[in-house]
N, C-alpha and C. Protein backbone atom coordinates (compact mmCIF):
# COMPACT_ATOMS: atom_id res chain seq x y z
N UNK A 1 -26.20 -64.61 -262.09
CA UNK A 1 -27.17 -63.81 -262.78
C UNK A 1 -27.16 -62.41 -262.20
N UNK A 2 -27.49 -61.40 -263.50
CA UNK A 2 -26.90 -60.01 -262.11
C UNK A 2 -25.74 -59.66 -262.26
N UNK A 3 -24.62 -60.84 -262.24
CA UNK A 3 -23.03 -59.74 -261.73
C UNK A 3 -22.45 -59.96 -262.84
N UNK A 4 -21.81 -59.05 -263.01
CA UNK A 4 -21.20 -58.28 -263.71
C UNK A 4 -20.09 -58.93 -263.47
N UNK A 5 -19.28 -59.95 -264.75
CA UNK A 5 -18.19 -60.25 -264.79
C UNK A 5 -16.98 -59.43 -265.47
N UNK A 6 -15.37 -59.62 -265.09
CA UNK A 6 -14.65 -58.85 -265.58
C UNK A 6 -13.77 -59.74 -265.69
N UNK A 7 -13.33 -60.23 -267.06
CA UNK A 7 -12.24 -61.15 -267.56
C UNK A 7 -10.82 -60.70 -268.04
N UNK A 8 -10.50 -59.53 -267.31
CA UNK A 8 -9.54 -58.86 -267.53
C UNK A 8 -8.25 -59.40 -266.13
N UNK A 9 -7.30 -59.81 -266.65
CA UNK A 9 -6.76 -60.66 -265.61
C UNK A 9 -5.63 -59.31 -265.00
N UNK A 10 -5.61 -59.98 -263.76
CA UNK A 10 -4.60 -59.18 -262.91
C UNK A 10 -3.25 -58.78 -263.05
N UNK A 11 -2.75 -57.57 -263.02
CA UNK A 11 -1.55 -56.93 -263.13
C UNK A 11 -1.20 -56.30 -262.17
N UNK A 12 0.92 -55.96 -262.89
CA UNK A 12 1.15 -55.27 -262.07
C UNK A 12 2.02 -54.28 -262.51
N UNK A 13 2.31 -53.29 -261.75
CA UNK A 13 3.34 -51.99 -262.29
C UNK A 13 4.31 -51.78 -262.13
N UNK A 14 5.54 -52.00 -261.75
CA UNK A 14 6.68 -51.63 -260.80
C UNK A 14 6.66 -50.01 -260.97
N UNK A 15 6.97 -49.36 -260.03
CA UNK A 15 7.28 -47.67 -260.23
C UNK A 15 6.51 -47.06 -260.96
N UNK A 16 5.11 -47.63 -260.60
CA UNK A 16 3.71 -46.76 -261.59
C UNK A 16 4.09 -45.38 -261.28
N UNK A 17 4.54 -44.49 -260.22
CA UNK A 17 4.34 -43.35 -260.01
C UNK A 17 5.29 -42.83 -258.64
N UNK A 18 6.39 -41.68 -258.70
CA UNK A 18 6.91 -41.61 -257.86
C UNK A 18 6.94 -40.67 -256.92
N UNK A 19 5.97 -39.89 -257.09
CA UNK A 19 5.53 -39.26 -256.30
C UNK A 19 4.79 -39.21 -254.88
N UNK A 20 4.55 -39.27 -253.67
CA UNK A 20 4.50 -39.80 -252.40
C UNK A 20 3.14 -39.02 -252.58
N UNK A 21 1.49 -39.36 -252.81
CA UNK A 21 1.09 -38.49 -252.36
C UNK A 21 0.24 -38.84 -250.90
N UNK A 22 0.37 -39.27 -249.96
CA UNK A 22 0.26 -39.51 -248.59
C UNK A 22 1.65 -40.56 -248.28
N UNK A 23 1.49 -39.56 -246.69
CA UNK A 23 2.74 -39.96 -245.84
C UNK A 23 1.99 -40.21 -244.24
N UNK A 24 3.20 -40.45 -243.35
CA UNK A 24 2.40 -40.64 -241.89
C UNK A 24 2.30 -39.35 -241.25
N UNK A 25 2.05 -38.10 -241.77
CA UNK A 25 1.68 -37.06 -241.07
C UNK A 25 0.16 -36.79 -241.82
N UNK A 26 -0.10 -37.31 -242.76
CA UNK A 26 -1.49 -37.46 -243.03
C UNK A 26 -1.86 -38.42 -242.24
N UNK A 27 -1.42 -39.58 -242.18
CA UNK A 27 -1.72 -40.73 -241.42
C UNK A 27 -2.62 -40.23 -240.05
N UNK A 28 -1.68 -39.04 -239.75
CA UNK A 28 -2.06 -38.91 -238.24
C UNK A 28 -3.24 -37.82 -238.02
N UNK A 29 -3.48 -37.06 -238.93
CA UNK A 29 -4.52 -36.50 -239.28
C UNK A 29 -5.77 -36.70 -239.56
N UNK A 30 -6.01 -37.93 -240.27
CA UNK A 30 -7.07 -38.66 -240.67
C UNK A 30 -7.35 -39.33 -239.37
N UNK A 31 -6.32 -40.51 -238.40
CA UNK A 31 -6.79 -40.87 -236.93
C UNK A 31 -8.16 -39.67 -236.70
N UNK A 32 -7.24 -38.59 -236.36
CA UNK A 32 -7.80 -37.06 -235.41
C UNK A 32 -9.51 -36.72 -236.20
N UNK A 33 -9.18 -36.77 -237.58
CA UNK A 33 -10.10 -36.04 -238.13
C UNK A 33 -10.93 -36.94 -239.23
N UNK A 34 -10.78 -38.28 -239.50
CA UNK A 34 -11.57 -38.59 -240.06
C UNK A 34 -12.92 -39.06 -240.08
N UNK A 35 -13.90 -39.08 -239.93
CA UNK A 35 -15.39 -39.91 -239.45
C UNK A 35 -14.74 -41.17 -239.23
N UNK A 36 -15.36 -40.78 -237.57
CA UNK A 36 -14.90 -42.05 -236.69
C UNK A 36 -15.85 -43.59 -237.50
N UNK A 37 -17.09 -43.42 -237.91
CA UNK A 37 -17.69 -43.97 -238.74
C UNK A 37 -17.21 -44.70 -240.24
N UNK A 38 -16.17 -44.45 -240.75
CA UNK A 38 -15.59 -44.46 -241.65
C UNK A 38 -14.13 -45.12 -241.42
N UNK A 39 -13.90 -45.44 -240.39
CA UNK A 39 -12.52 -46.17 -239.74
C UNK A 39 -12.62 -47.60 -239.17
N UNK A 40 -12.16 -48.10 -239.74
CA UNK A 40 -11.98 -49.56 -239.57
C UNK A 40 -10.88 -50.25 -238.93
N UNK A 41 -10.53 -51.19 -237.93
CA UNK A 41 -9.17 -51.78 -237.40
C UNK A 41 -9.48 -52.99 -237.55
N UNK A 42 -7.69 -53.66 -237.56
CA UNK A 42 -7.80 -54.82 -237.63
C UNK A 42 -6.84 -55.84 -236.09
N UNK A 43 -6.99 -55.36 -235.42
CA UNK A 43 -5.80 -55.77 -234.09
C UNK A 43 -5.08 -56.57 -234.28
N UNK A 44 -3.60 -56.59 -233.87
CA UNK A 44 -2.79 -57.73 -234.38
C UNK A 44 -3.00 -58.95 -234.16
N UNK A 45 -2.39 -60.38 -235.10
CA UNK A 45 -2.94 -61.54 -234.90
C UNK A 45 -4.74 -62.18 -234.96
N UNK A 46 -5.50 -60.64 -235.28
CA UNK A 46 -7.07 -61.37 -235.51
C UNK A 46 -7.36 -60.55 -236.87
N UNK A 47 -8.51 -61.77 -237.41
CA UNK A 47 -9.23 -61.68 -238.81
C UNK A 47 -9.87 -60.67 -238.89
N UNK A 48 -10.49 -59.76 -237.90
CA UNK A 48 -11.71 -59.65 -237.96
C UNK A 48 -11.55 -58.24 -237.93
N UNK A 49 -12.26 -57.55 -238.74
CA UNK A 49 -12.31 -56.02 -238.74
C UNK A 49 -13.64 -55.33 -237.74
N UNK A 50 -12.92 -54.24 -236.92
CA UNK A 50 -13.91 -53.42 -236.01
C UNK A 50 -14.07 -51.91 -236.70
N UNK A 51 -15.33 -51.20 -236.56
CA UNK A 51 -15.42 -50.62 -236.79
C UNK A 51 -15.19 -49.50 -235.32
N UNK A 52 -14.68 -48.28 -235.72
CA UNK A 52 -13.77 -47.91 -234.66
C UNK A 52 -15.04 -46.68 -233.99
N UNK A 53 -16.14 -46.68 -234.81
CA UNK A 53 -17.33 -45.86 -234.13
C UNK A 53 -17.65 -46.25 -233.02
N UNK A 54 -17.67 -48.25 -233.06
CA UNK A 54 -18.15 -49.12 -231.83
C UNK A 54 -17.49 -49.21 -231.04
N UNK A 55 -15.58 -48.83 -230.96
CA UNK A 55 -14.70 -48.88 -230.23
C UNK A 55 -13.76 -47.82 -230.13
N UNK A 56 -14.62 -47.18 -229.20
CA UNK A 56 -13.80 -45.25 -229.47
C UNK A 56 -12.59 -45.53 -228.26
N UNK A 57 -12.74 -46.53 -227.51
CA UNK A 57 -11.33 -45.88 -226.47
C UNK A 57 -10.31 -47.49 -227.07
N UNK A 58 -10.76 -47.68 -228.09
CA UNK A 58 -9.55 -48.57 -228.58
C UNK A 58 -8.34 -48.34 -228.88
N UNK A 59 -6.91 -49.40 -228.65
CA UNK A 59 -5.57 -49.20 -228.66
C UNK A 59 -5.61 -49.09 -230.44
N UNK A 60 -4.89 -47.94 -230.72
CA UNK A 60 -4.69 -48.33 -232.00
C UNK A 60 -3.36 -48.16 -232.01
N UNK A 61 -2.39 -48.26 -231.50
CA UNK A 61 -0.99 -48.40 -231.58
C UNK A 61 -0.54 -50.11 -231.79
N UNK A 62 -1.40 -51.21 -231.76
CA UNK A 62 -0.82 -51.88 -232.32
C UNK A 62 -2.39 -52.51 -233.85
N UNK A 63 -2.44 -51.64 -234.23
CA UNK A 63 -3.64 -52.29 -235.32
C UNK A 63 -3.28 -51.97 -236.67
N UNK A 64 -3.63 -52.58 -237.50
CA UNK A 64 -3.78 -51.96 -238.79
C UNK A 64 -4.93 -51.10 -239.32
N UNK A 65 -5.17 -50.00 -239.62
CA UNK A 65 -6.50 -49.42 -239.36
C UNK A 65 -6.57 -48.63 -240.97
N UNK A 66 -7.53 -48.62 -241.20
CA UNK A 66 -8.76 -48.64 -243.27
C UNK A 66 -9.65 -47.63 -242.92
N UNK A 67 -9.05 -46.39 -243.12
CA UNK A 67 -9.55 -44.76 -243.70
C UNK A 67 -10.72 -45.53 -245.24
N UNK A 68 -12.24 -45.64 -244.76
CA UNK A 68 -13.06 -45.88 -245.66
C UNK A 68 -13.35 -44.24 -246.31
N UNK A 69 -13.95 -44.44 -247.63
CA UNK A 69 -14.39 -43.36 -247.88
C UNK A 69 -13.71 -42.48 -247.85
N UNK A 70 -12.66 -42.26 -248.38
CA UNK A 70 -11.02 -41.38 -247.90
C UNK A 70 -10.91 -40.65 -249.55
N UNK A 71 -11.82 -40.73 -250.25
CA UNK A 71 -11.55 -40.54 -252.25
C UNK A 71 -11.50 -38.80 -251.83
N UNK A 72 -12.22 -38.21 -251.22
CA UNK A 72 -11.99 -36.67 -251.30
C UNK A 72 -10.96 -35.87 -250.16
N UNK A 73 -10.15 -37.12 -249.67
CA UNK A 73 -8.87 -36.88 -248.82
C UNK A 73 -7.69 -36.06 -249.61
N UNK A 74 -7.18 -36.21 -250.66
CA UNK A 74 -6.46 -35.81 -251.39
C UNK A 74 -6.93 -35.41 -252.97
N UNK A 75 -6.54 -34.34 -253.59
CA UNK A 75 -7.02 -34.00 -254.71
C UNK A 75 -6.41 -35.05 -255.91
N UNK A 76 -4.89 -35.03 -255.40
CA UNK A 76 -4.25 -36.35 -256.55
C UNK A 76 -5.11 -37.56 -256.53
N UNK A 77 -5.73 -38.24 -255.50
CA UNK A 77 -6.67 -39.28 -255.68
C UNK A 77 -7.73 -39.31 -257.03
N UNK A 78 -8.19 -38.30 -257.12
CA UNK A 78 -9.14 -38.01 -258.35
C UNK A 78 -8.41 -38.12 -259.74
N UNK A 79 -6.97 -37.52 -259.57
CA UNK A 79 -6.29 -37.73 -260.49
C UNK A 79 -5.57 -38.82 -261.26
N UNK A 80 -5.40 -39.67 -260.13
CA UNK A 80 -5.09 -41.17 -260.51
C UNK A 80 -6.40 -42.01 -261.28
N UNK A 81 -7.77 -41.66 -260.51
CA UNK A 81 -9.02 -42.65 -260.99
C UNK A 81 -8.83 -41.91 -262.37
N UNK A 82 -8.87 -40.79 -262.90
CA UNK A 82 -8.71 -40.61 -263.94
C UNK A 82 -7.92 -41.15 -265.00
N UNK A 83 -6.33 -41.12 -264.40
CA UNK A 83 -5.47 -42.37 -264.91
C UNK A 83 -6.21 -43.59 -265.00
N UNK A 84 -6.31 -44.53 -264.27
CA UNK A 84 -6.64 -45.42 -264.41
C UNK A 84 -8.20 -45.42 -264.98
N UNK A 85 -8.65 -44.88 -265.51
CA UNK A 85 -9.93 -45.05 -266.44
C UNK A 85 -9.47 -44.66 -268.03
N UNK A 86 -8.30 -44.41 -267.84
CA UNK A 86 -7.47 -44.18 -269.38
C UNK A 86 -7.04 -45.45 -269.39
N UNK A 87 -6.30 -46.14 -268.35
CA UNK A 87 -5.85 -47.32 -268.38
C UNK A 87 -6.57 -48.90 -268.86
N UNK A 88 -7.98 -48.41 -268.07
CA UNK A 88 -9.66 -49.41 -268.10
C UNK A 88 -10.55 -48.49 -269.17
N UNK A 89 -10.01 -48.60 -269.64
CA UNK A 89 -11.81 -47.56 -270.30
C UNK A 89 -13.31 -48.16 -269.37
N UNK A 90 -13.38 -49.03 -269.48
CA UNK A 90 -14.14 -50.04 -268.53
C UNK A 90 -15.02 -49.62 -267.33
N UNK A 91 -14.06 -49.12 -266.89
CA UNK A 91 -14.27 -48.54 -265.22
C UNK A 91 -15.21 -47.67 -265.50
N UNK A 92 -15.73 -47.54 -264.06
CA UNK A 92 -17.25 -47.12 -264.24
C UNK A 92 -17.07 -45.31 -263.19
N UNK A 93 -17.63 -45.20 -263.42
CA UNK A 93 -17.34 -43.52 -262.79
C UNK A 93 -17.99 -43.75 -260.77
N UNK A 94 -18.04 -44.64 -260.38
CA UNK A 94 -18.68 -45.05 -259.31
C UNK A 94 -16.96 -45.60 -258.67
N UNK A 95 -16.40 -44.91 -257.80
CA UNK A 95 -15.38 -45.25 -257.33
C UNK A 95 -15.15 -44.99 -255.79
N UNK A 96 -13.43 -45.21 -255.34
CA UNK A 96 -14.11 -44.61 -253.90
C UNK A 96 -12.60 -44.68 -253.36
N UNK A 97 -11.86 -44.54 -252.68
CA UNK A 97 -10.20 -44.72 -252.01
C UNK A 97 -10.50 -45.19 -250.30
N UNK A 98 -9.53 -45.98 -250.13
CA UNK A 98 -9.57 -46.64 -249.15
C UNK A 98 -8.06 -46.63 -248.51
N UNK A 99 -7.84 -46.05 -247.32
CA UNK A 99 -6.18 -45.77 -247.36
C UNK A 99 -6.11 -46.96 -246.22
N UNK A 100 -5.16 -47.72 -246.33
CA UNK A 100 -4.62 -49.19 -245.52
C UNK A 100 -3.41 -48.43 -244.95
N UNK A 101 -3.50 -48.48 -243.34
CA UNK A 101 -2.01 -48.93 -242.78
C UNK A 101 -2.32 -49.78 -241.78
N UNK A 102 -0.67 -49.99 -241.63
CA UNK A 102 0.03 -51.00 -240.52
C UNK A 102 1.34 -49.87 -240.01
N UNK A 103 0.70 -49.92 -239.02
CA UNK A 103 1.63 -48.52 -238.87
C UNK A 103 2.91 -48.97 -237.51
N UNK A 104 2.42 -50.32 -237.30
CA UNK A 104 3.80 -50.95 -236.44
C UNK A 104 4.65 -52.02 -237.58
N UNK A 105 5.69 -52.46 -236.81
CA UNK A 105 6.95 -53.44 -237.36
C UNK A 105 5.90 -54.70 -238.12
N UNK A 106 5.28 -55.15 -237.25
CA UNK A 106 4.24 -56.61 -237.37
C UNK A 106 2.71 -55.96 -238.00
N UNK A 107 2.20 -55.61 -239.11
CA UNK A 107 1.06 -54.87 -239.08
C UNK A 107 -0.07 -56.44 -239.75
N UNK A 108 -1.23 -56.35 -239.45
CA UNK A 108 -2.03 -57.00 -239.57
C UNK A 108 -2.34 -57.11 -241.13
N UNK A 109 -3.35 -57.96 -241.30
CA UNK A 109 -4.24 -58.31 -243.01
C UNK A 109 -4.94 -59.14 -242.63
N UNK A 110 -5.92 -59.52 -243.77
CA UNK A 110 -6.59 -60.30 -244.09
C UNK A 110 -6.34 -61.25 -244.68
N UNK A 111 -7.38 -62.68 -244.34
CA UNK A 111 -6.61 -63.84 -245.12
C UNK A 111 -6.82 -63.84 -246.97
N UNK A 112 -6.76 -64.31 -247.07
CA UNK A 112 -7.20 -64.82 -248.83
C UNK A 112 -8.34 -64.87 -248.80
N UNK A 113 -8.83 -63.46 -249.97
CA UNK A 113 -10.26 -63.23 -249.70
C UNK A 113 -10.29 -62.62 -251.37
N UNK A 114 -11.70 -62.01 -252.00
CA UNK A 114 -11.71 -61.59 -253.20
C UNK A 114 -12.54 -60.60 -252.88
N UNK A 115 -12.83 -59.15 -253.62
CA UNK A 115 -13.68 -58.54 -253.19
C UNK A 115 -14.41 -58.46 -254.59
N UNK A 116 -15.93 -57.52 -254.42
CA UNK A 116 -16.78 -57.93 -254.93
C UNK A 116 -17.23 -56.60 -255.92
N UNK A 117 -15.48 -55.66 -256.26
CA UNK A 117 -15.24 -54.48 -257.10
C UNK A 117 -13.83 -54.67 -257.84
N UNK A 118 -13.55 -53.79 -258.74
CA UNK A 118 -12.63 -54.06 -259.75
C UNK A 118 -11.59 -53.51 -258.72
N UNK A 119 -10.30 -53.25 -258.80
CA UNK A 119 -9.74 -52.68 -257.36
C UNK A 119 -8.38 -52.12 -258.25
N UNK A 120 -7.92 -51.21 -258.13
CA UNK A 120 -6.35 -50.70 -258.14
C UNK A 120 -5.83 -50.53 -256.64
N UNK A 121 -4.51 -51.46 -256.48
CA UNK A 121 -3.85 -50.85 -255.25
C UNK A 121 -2.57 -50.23 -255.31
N UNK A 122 -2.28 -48.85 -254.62
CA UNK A 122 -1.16 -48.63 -254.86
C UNK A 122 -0.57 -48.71 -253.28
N UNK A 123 0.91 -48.47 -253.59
CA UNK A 123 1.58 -49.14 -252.11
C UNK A 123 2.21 -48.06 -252.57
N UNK A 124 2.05 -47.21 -251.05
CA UNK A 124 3.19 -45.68 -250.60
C UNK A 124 4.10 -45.74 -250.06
N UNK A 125 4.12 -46.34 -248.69
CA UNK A 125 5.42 -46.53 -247.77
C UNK A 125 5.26 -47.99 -247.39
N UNK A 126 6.33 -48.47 -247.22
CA UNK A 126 6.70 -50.19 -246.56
C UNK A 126 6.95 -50.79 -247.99
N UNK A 127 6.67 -52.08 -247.43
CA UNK A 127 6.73 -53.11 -248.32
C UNK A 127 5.10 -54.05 -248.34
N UNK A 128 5.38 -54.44 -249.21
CA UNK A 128 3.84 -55.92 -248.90
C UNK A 128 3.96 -56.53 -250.05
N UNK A 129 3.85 -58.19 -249.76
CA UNK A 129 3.88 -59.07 -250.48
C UNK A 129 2.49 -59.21 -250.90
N UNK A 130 2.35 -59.70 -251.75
CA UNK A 130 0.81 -59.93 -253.38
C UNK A 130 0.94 -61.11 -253.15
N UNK A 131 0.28 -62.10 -252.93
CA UNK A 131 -0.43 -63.49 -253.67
C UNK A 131 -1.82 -63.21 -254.38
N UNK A 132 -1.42 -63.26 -255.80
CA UNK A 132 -2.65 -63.98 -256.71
C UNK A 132 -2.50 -65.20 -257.04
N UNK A 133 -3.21 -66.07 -256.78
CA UNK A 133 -3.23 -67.68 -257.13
C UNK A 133 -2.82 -67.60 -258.43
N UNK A 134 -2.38 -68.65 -259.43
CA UNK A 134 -2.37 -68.54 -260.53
C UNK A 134 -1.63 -67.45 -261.64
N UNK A 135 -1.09 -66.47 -260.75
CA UNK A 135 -0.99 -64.98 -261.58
C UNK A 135 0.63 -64.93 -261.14
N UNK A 136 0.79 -64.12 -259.68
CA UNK A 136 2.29 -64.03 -259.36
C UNK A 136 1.82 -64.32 -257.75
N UNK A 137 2.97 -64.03 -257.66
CA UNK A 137 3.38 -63.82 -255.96
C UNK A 137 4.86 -62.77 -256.09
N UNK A 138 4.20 -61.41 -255.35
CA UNK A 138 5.49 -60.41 -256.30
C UNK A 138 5.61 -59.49 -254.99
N UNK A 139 6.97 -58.70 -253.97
CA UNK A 139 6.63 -58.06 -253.20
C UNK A 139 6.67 -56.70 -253.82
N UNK A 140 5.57 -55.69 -253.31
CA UNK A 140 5.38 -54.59 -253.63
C UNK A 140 6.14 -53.38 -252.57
N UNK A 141 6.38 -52.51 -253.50
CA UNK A 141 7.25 -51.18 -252.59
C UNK A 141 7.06 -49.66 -253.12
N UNK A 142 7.06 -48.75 -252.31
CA UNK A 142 6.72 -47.56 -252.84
C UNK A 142 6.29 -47.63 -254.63
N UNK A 143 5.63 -46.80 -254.79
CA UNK A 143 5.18 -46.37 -255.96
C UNK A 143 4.75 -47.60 -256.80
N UNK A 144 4.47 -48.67 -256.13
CA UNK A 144 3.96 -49.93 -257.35
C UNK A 144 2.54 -50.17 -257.39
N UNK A 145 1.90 -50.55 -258.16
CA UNK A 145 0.69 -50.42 -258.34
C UNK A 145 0.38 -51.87 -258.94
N UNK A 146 -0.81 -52.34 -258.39
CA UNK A 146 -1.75 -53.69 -259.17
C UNK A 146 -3.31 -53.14 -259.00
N UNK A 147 -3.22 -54.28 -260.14
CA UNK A 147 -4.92 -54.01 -260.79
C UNK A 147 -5.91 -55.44 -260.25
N UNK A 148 -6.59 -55.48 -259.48
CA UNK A 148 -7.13 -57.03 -258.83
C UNK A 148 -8.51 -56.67 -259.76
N UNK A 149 -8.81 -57.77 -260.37
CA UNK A 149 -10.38 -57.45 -260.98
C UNK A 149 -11.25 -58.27 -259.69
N UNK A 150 -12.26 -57.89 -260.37
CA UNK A 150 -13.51 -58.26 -258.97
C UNK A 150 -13.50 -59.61 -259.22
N UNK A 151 -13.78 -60.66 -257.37
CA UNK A 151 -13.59 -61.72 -257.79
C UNK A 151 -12.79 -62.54 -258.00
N UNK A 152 -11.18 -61.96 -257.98
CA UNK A 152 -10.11 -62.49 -258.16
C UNK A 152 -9.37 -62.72 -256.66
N UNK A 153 -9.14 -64.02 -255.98
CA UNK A 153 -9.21 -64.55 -255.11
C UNK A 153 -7.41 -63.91 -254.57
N UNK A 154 -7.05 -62.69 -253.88
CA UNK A 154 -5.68 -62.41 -253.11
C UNK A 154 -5.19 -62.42 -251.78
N UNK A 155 -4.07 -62.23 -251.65
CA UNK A 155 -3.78 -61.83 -250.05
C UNK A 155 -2.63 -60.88 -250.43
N UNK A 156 -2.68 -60.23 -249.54
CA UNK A 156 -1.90 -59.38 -249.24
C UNK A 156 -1.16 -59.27 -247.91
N UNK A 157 0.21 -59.67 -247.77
CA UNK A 157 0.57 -59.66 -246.46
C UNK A 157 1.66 -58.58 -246.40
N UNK A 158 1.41 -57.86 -245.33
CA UNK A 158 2.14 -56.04 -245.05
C UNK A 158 3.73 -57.12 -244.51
N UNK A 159 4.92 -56.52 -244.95
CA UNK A 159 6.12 -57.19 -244.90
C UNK A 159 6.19 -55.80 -243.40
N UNK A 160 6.34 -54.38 -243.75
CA UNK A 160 7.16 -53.56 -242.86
C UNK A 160 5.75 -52.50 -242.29
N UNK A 161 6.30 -51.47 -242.27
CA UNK A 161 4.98 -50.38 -241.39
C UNK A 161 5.04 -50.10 -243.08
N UNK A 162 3.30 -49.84 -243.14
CA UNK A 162 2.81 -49.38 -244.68
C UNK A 162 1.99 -48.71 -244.61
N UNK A 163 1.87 -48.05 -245.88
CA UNK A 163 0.63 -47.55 -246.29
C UNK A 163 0.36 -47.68 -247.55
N UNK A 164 -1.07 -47.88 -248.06
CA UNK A 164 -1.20 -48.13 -249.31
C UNK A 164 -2.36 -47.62 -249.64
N UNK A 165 -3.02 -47.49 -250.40
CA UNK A 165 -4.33 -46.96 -250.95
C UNK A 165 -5.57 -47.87 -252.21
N UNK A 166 -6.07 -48.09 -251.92
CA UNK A 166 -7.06 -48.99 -252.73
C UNK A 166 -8.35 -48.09 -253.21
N UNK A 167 -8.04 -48.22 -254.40
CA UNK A 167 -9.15 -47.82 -255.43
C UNK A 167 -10.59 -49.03 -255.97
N UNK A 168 -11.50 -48.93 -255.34
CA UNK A 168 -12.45 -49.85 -255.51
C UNK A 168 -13.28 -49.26 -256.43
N UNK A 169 -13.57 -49.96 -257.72
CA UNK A 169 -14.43 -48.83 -258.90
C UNK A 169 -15.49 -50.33 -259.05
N UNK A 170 -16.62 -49.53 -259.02
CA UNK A 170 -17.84 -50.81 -258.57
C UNK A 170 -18.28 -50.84 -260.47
């Protein structure tokens, strides 16, 4: 009661877009300069996400670490939600970018989980394998893009050092 269902089933893009717009010299910029508040890790081998406000003299050379709140990081970001609201008419103007790396050989994830927003992910550098139950199991590489609707139960496991970007439109 309340939520807002979306029966639009999950896709995917090969070579949605080939243009690189973040690399690891942004990567390293955002570390330096992003609201420490707004940074998330995941340390290798554990589930559990820290927020990196609570752990300022933490190793992040071996973590996977989630630039929250990252949508006014890049101007192309705005430009894609735009795409993709041509793509959804649907989508709601309430959005937000979330930049994912694994910035070693072995980079961390989460298990099989669903979140509780419509989601576009695009994958910049590395590789990473997709499990959607039921849908595919497909590995992703530069410039590919999927659409997870809210609710839709995935994993995502980082194959090489990545970066990717997640569009959460509530």
């Amino acid at each position: 009661r309340g939520v807002k269902m979306n029966f639009v089933k999950p896709f995917y893009k090969e070579k949605f877009i080939e243009k690189k717009i973040i690399n690891w010299d942004d990567f390293n910029l955002l570390v330096k300069n992003h609201p420490k508040n707004y940074i998330e890790f995941i340390e290798q081998g554990k589930n559990e996400k820290k927020l990196l406000n609570n752990y300022p003299n933490a190793d992040l050379t071996n973590c996977s670490i989630i630039f929250l709140n990252a949508k006014d990081v890049k101007s192309d970001f705005k430009t894609l939600h735009e795409i993709f609201k041509l793509m959804m008419p649907s989508l709601t103007d309430r959005w937000n970018a979330h930049i994912y790396t694994g910035h070693t050989d072995k980079p961390s994830s989460f298990p099989m989980h669903f979140d509780p927003r419509d989601n576009f992910i695009l994958q910049v550098e590395g590789t990473s394998r997709f499990i959607v139950p039921h849908y595919f199991d497909k590995i992703f590489n530069p410039g590919d893009l999927i659409w997870i609707p809210r609710f839709v139960p995935h994993l995502v496991i980082p194959l090489t050092r990545r970066l990717s970007i997640s569009f959460p439109h509530e």
